[in-house]
C-alpha atoms as a PDB file:
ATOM      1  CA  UNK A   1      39.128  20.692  22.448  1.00  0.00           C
ATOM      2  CA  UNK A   2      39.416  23.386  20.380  1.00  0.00           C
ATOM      3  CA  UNK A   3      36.260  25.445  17.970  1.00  0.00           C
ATOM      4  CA  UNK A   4      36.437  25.418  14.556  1.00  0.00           C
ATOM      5  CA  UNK A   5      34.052  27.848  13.620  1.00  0.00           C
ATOM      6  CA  UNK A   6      34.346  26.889   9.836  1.00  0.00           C
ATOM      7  CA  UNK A   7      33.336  22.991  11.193  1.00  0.00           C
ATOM      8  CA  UNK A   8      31.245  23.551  14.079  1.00  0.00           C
ATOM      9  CA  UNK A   9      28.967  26.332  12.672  1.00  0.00           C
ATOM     10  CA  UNK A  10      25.859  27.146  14.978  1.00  0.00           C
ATOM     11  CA  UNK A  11      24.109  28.459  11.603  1.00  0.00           C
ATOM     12  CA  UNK A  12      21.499  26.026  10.524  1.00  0.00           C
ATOM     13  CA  UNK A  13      21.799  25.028   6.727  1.00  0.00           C
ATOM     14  CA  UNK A  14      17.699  24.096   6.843  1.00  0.00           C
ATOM     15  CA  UNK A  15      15.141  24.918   8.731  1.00  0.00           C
ATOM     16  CA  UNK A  16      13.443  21.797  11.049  1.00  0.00           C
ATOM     17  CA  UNK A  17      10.553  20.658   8.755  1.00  0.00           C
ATOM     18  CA  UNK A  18       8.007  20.050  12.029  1.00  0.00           C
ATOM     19  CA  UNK A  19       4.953  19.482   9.115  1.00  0.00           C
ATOM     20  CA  UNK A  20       6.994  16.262   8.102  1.00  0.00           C
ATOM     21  CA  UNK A  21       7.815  15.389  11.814  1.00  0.00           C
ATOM     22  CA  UNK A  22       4.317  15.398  12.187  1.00  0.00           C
ATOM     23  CA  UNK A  23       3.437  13.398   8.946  1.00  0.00           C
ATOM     24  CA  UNK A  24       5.995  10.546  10.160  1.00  0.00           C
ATOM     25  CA  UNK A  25       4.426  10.678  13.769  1.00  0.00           C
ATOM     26  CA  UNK A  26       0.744   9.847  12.001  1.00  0.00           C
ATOM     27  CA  UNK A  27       2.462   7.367   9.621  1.00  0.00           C
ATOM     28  CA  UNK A  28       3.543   5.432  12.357  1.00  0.00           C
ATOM     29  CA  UNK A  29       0.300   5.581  14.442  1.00  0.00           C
ATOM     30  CA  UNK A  30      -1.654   4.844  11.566  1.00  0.00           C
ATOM     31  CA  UNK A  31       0.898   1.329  10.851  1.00  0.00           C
ATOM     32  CA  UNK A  32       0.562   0.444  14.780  1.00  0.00           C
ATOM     33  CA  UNK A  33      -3.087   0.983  14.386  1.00  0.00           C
ATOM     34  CA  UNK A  34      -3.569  -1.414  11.578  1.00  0.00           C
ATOM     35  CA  UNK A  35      -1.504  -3.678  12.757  1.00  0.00           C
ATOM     36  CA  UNK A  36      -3.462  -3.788  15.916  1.00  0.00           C
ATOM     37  CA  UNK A  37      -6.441  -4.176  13.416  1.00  0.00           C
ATOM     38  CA  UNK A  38      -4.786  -7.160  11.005  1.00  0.00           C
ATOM     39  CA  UNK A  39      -4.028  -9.027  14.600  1.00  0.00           C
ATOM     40  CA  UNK A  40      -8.370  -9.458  14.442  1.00  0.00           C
ATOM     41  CA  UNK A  41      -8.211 -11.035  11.199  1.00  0.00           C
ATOM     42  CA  UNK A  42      -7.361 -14.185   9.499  1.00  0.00           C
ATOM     43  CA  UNK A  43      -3.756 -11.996   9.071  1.00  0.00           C
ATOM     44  CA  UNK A  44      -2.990 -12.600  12.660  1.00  0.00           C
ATOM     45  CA  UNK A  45       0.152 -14.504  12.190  1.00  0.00           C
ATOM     46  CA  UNK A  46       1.450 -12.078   9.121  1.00  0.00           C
ATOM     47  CA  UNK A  47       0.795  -9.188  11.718  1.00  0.00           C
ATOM     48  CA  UNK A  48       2.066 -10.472  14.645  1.00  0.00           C
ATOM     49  CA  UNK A  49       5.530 -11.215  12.466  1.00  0.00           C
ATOM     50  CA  UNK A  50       5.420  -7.891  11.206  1.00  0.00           C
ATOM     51  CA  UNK A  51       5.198  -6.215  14.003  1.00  0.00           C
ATOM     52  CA  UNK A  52       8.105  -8.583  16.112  1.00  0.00           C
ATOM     53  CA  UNK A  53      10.620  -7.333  13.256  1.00  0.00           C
ATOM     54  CA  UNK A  54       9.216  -3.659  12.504  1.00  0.00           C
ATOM     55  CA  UNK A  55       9.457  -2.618  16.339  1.00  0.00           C
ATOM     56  CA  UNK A  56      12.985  -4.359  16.895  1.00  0.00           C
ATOM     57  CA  UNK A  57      16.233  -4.200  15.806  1.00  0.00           C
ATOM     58  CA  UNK A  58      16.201  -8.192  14.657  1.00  0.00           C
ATOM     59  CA  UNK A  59      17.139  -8.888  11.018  1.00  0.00           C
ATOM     60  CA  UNK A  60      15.123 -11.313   9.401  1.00  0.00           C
ATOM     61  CA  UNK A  61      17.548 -14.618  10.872  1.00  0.00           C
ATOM     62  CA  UNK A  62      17.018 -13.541  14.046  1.00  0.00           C
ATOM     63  CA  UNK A  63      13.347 -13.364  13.889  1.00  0.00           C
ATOM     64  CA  UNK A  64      12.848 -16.452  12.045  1.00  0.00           C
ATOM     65  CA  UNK A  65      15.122 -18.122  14.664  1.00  0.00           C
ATOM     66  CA  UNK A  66      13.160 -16.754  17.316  1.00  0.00           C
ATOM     67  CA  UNK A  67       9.611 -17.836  15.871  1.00  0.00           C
ATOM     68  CA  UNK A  68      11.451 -21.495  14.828  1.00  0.00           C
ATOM     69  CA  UNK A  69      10.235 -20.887  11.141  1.00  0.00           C
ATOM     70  CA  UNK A  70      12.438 -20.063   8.171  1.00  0.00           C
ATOM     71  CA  UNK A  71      13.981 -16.812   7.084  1.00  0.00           C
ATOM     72  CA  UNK A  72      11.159 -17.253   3.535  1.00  0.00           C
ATOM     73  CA  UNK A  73       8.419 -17.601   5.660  1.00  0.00           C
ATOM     74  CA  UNK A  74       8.720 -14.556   7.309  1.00  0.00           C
ATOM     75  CA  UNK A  75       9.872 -12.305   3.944  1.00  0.00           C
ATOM     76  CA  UNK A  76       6.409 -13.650   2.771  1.00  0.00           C
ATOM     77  CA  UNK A  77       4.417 -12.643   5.997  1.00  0.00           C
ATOM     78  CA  UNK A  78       6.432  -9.595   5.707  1.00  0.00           C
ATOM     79  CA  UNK A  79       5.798  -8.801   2.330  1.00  0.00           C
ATOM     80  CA  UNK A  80       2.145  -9.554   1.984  1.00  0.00           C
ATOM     81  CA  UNK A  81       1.875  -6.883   5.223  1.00  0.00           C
ATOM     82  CA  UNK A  82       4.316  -4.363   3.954  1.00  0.00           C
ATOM     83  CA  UNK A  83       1.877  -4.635   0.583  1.00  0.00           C
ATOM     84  CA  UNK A  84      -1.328  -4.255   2.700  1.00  0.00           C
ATOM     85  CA  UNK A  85      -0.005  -1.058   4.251  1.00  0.00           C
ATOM     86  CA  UNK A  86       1.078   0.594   0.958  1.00  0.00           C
ATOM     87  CA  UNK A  87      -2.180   0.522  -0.047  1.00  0.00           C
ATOM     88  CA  UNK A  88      -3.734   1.981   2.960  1.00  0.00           C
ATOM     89  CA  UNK A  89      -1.188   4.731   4.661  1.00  0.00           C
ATOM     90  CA  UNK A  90       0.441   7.507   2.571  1.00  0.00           C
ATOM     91  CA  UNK A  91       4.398   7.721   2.767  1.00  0.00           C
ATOM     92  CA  UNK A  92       5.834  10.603   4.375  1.00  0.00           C
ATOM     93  CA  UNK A  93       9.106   9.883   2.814  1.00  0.00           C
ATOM     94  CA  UNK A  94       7.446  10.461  -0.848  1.00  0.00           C
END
């Protein structure tokens, strides 16, 4: 294989932002936490949904076929989790 310098620079066009590394780390600490929280509540089915799709690679089909409910249901319990969260945990992204 041959180097093209003008392709395969080793200069870095921006430096590694480690303060927003970290943010995302406690963003996603702080969503596992409440989750583990919600799972205590009267949310314990929203949560335990949430969770199943937010730590896999499932789309929403695949989840719903794997619970045996429909592909609604979970948006909803996905949704009214997603909604909790936003007002709770600042996003890193913003």
């Amino acid at each position: 294989m041959q180097y093209f310098a003008a392709i395969q620079s080793e200069a870095c066009d921006e430096e590694y932002d480690v303060d927003m590394d970290i943010e995302i780390m406690q963003a996603y600490e702080q969503v596992m936490g409440e989750i583990k929280r919600l799972k205590n509540t009267r949310n314990f089915s929203s949560a335990m949904i949430y969770e199943i799709y937010w730590c896999s690679d499932d789309t929403l089909q695949e989840v719903a076929d794997k619970i045996g409910i429909s592909k609604s249901t979970v948006f909803i319990h996905l949704k009214k989790v997603r909604n909790h969260l936003k007002g709770i945990i600042k996003n890193p992204f913003k």
